[in-house]
N, C-alpha and C. Protein backbone atom coordinates (compact mmCIF):
# COMPACT_ATOMS: atom_id res chain seq x y z
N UNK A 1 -15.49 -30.33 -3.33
CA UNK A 1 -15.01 -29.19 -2.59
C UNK A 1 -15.51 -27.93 -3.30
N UNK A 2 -16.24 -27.05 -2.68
CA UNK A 2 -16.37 -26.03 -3.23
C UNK A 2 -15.48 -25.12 -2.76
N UNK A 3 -16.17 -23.41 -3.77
CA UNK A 3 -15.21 -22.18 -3.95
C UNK A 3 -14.56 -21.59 -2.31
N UNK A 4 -15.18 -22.16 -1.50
CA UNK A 4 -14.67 -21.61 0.16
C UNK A 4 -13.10 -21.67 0.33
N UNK A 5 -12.45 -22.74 0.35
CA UNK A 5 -11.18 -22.93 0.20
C UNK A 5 -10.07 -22.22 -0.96
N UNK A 6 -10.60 -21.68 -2.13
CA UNK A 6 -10.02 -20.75 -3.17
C UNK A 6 -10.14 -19.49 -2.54
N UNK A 7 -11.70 -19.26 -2.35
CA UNK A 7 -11.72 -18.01 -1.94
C UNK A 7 -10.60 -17.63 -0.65
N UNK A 8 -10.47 -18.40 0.30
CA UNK A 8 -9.91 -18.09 1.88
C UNK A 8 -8.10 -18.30 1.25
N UNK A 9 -7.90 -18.77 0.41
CA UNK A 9 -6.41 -18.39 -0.26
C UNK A 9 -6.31 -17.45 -1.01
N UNK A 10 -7.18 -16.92 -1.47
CA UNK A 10 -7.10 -15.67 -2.59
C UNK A 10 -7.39 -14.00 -1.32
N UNK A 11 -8.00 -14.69 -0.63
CA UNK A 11 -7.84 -13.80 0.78
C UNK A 11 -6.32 -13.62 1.32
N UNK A 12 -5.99 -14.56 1.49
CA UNK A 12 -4.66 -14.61 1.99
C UNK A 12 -3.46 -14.40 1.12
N UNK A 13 -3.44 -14.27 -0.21
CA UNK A 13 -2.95 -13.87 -1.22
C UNK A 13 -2.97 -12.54 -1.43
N UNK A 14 -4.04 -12.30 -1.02
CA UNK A 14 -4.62 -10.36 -1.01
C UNK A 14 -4.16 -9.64 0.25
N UNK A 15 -3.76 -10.08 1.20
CA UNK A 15 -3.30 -9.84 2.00
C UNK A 15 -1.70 -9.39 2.38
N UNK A 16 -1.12 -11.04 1.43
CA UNK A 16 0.30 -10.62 1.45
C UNK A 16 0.62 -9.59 0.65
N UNK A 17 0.07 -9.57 -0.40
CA UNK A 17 0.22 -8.85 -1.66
C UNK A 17 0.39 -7.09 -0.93
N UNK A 18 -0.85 -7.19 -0.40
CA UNK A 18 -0.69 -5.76 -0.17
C UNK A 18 0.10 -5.29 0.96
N UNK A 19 0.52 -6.56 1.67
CA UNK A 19 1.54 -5.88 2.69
C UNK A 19 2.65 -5.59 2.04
N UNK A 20 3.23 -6.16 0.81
CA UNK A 20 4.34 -6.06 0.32
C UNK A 20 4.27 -4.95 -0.48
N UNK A 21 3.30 -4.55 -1.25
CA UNK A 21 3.37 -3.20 -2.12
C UNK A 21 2.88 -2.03 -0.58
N UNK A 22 2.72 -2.03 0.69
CA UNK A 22 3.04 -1.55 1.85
C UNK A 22 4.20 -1.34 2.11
N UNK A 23 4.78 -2.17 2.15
CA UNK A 23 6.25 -2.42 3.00
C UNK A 23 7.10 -1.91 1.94
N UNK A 24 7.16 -1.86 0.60
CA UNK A 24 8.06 -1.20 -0.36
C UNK A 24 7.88 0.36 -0.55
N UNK A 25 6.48 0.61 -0.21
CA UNK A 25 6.37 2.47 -0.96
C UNK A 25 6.37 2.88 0.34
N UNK A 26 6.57 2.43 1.24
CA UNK A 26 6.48 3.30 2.69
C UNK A 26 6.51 4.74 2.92
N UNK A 27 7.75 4.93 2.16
CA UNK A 27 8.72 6.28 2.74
C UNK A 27 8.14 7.63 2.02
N UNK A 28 8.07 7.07 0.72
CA UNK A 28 7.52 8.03 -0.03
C UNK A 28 5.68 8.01 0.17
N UNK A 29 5.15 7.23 0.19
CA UNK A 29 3.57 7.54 0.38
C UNK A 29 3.31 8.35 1.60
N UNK A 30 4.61 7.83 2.38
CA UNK A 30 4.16 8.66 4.07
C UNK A 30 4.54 9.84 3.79
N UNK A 31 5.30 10.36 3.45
CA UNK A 31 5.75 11.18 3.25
C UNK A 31 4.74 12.76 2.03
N UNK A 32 4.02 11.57 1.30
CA UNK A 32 3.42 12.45 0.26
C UNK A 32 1.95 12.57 1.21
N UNK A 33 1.55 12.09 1.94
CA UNK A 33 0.69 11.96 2.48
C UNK A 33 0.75 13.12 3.85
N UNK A 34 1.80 12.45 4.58
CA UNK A 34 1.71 13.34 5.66
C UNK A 34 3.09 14.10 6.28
N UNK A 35 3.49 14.21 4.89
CA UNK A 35 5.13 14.60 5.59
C UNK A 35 5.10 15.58 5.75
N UNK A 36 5.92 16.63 6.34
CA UNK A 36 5.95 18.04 6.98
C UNK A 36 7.00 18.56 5.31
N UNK A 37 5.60 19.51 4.99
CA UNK A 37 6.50 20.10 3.25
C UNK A 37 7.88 21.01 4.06
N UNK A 38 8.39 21.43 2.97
CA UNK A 38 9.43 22.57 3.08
C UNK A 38 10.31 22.63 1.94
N UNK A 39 11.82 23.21 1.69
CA UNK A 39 12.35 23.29 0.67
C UNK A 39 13.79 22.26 0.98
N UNK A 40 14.55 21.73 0.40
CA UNK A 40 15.64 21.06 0.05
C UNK A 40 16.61 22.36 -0.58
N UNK A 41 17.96 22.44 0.05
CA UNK A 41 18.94 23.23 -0.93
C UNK A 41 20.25 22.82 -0.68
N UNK A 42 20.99 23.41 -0.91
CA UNK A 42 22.67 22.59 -1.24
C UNK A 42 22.43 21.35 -0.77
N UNK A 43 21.94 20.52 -1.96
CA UNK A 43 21.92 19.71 -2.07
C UNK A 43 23.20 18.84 -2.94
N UNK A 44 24.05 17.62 -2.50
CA UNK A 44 25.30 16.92 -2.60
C UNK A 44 25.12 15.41 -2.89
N UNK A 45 25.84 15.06 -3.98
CA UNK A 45 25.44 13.57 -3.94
C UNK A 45 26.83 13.12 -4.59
N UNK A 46 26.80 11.75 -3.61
CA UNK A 46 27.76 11.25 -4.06
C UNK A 46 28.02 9.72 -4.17
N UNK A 47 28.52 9.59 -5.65
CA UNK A 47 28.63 8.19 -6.46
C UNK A 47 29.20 7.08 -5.15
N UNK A 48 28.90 6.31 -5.13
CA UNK A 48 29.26 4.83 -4.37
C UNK A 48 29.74 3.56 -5.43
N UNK A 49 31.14 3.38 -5.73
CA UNK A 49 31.74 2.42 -6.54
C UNK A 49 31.18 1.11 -5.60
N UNK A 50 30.24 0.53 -6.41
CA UNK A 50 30.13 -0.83 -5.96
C UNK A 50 30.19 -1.98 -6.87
N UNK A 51 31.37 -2.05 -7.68
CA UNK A 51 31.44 -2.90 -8.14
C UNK A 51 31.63 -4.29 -8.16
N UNK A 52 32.24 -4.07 -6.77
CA UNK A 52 32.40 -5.53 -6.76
C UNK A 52 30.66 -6.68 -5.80
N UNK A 53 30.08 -6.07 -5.65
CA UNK A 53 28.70 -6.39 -4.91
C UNK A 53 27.97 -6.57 -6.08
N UNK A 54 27.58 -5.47 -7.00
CA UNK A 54 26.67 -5.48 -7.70
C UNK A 54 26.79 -5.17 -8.76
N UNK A 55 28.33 -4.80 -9.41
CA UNK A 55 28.54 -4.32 -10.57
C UNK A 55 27.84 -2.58 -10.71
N UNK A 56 27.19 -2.18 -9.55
CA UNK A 56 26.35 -0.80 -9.93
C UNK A 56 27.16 0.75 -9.33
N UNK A 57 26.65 1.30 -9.53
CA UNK A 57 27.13 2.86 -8.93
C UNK A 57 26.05 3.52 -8.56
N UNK A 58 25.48 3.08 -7.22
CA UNK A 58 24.95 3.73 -6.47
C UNK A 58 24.85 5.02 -6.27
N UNK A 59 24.19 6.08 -5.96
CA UNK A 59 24.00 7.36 -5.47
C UNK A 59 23.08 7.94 -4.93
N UNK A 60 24.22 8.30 -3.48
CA UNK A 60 23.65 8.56 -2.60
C UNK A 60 23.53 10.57 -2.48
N UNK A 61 22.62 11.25 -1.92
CA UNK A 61 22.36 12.90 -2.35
C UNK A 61 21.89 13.03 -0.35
N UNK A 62 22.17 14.23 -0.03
CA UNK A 62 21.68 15.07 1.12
C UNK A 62 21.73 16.23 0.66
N UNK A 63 21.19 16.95 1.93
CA UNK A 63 20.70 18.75 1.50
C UNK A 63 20.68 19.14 2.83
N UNK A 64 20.28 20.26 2.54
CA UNK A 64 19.54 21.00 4.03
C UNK A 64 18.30 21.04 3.52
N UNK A 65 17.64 20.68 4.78
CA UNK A 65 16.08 20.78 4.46
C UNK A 65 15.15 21.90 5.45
N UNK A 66 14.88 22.81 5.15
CA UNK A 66 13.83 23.82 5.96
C UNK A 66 12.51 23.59 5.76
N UNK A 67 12.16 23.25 7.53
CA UNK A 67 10.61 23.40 6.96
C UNK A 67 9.76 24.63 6.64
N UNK A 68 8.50 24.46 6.61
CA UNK A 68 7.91 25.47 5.75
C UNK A 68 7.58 26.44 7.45
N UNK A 69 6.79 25.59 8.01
CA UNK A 69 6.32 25.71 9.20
C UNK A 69 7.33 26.57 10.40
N UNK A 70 8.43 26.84 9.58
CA UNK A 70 9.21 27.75 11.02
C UNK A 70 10.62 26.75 11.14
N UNK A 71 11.57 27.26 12.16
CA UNK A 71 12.34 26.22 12.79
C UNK A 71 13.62 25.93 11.68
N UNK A 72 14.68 25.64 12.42
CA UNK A 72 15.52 25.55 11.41
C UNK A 72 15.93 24.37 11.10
N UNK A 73 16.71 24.86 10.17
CA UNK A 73 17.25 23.77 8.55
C UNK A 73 18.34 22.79 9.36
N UNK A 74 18.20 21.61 8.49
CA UNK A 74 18.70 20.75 9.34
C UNK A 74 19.20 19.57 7.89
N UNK A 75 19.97 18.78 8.11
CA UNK A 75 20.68 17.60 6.99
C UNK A 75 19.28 16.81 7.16
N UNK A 76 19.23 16.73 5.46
CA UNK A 76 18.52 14.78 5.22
C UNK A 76 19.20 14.47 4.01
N UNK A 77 18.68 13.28 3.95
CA UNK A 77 18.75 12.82 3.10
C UNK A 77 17.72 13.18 2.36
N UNK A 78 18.17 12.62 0.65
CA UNK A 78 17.18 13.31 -0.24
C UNK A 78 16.91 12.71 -1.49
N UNK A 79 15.98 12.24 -1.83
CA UNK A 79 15.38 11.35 -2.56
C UNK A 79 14.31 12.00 -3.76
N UNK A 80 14.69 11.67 -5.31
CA UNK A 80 14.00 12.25 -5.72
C UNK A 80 14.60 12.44 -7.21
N UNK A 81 13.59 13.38 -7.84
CA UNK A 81 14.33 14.00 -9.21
C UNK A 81 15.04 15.91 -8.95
N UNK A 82 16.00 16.03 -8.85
CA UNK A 82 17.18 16.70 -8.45
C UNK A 82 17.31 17.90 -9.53
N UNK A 83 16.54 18.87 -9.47
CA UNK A 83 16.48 20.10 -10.42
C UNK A 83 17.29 21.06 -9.69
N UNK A 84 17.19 22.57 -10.31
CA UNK A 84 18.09 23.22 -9.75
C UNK A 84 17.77 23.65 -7.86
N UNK A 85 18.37 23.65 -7.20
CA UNK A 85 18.09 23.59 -5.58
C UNK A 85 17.46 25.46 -5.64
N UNK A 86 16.38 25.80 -4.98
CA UNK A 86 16.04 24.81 -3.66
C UNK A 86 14.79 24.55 -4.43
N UNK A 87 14.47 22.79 -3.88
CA UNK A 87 13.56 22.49 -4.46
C UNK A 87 12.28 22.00 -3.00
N UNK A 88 11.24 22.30 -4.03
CA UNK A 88 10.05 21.60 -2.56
C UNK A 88 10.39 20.17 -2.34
N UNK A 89 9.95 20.19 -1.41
CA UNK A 89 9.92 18.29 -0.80
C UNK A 89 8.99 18.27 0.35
N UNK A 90 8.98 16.87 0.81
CA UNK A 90 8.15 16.67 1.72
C UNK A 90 9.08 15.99 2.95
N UNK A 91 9.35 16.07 3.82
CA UNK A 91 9.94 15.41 4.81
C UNK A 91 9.15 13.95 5.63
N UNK A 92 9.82 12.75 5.56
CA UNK A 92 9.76 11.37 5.81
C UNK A 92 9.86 11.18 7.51
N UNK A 93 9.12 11.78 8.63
CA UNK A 93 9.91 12.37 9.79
C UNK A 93 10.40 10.69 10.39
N UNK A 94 9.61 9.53 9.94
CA UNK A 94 9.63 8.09 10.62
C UNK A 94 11.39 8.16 9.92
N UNK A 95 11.70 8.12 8.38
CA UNK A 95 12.94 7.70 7.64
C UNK A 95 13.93 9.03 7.87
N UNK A 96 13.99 10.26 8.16
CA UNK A 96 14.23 11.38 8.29
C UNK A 96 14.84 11.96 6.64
N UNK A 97 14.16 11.47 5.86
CA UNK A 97 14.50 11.03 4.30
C UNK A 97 13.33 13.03 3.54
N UNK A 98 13.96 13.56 2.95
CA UNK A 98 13.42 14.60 2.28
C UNK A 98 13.10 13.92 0.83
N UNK A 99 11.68 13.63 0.46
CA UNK A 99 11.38 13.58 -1.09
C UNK A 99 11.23 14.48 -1.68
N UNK A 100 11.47 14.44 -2.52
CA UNK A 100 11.47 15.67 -3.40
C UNK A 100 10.12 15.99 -4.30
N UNK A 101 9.36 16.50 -4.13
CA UNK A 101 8.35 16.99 -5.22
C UNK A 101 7.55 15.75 -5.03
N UNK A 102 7.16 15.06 -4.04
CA UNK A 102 6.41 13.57 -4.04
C UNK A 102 4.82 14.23 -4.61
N UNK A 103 4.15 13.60 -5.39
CA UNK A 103 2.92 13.49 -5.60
C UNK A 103 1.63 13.26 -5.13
N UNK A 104 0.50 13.56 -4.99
CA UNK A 104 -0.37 12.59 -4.18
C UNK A 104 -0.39 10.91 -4.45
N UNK A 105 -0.17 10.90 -5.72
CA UNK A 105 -0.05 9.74 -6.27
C UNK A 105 0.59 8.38 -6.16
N UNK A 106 2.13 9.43 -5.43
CA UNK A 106 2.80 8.49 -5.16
C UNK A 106 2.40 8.10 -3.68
N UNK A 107 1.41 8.60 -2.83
CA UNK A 107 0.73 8.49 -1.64
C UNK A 107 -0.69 7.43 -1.82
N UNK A 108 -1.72 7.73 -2.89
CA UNK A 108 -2.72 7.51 -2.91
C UNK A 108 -2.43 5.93 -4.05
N UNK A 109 -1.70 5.77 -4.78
CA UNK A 109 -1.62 4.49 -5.49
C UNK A 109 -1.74 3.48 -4.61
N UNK A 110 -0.10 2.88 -4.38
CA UNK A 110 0.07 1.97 -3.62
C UNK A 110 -1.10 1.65 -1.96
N UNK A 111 -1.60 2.66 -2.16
CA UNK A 111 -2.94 2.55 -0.64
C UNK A 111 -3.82 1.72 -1.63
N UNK A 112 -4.09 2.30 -2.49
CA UNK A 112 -5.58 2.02 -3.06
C UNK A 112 -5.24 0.70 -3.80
N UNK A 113 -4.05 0.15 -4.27
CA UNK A 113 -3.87 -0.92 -5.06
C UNK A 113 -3.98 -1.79 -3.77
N UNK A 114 -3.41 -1.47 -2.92
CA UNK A 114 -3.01 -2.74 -1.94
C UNK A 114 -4.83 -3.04 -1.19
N UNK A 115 -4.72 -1.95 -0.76
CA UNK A 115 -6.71 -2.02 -0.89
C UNK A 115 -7.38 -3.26 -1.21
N UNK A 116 -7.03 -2.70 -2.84
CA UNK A 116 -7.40 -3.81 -3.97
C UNK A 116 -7.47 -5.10 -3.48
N UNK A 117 -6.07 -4.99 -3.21
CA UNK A 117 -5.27 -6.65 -3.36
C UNK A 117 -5.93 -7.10 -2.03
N UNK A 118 -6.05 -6.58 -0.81
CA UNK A 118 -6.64 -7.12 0.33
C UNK A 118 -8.02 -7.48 0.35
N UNK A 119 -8.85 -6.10 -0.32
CA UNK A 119 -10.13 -5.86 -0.03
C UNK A 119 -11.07 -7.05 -0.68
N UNK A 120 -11.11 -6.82 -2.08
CA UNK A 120 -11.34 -7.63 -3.42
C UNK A 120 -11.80 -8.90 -3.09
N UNK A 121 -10.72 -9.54 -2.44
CA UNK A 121 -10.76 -10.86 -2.28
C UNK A 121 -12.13 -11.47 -1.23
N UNK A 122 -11.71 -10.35 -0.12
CA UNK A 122 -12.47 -10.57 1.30
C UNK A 122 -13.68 -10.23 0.90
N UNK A 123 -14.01 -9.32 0.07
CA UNK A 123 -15.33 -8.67 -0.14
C UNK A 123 -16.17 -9.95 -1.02
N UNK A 124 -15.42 -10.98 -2.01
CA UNK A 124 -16.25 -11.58 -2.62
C UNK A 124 -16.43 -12.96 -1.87
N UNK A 125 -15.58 -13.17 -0.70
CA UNK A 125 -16.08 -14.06 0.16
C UNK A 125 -17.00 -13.98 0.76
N UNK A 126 -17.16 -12.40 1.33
CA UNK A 126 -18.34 -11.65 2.79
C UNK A 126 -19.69 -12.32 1.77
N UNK A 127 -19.85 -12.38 0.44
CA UNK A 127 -20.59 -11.96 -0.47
C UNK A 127 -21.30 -13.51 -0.76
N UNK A 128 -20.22 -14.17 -0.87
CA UNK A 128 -20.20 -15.57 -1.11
C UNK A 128 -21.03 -16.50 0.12
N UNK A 129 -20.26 -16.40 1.45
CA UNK A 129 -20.53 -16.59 2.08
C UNK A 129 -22.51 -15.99 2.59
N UNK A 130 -22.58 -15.07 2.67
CA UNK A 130 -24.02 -14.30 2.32
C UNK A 130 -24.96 -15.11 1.64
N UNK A 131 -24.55 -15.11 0.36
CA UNK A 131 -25.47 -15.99 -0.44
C UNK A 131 -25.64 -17.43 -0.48
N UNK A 132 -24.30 -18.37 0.07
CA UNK A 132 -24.67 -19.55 0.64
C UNK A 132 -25.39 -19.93 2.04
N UNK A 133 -25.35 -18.66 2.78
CA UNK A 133 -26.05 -18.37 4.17
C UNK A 133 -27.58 -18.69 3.29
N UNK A 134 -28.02 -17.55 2.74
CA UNK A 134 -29.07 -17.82 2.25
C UNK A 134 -30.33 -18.64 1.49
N UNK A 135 -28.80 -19.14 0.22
CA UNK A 135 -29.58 -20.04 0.08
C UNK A 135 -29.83 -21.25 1.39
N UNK A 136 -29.09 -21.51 2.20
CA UNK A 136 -29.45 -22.57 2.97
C UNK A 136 -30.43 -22.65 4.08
N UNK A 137 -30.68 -21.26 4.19
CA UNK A 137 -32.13 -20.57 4.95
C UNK A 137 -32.86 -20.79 4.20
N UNK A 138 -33.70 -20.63 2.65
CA UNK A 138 -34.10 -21.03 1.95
C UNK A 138 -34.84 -22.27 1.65
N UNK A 139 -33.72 -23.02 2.13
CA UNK A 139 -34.16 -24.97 2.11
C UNK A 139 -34.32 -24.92 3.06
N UNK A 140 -35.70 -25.48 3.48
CA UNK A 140 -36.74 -26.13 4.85
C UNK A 140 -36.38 -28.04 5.02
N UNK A 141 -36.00 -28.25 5.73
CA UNK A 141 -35.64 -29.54 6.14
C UNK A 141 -37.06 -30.29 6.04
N UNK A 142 -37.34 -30.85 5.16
CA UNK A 142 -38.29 -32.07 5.24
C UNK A 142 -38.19 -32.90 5.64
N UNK A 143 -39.20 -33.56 6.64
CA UNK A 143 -39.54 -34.85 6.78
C UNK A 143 -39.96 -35.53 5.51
N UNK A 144 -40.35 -36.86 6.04
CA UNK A 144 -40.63 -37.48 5.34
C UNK A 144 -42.45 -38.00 4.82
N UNK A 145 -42.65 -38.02 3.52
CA UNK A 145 -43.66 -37.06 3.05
C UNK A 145 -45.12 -38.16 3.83
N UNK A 146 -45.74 -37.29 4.19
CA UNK A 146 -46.77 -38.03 4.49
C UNK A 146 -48.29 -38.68 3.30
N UNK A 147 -48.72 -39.53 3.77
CA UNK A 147 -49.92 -40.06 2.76
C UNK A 147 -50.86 -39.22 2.70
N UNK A 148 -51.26 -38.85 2.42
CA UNK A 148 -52.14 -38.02 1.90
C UNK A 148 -53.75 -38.79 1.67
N UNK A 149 -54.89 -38.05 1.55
CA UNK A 149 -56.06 -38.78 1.76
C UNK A 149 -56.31 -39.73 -0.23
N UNK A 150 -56.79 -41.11 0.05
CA UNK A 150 -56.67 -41.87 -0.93
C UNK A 150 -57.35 -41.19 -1.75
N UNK A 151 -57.13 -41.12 -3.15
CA UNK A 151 -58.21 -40.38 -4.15
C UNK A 151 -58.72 -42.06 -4.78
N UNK A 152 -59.61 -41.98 -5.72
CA UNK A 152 -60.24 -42.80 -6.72
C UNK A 152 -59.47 -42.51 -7.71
């Protein structure tokens, strides 16, 4: 058995992979990417006793969020590192979620890793595949050899 069957799982490995580092940074990459900026202010957060679920203390924060673009201020939620208000953010319009100060980074990572994880794989198959194309163009199907004139 050759590398065809590794490769077409390591495809499919690259695939899930990156749907899942997809499906986790959603809010914030969309958001750093293409969210409508503006400012966050009275901003409120408040502790969630969950002890008996998870032993944790959750916290949950909203604000008013204005966009930059005009139009008025309106509740989100608000996600982020929480300095003195009003702070920039980017608005999540799919999650209606305000990040706070999101990065390109936190936009351009998880794209480009998951990339990775998809691309990588497929690319050294396209590649693979290519060069076993070739070599097998390469090899001319012989018959079977003919006699040739008798020497002394």
């Amino acid at each position: 058995m050759g590398p065809a069957p590794w490769l077409a799982l390591a495809c499919l490995a690259g695939l899930v992979l990156a749907y899942a580092v997809l499906a986790n940074f959603t809010g914030e990459p969309r958001a750093a990417l293409w969210g409508e900026p503006g400012t966050v202010s009275e901003i409120g957060c408040r502790t969630h006793d969950a002890t008996a679920a998870d032993g944790g203390t959750p916290e949950s924060c909203s604000g008013t969020f204005t966009p930059d673009g005009g139009g008025s201020p309106f509740a989100a939620t608000v996600e982020g590192d929480i300095g003195s208000p009003p702070v920039r953010a980017r608005l999540d319009d799919a999650s209606g979620t305000a990040y706070l100060s999101p990065t390109v980074w936190a936009g351009v990572l998880p794209v480009v890793l998951s990339l990775l994880l998809a691309g990588l794989p497929v690319t050294v198959t396209v590649l693979y595949a290519r060069h076993a194309r070739a070599q097998g163009a390469g090899r001319r199907p012989r018959g079977p050899e003919r006699p040739g004139p008798a020497r002394d």
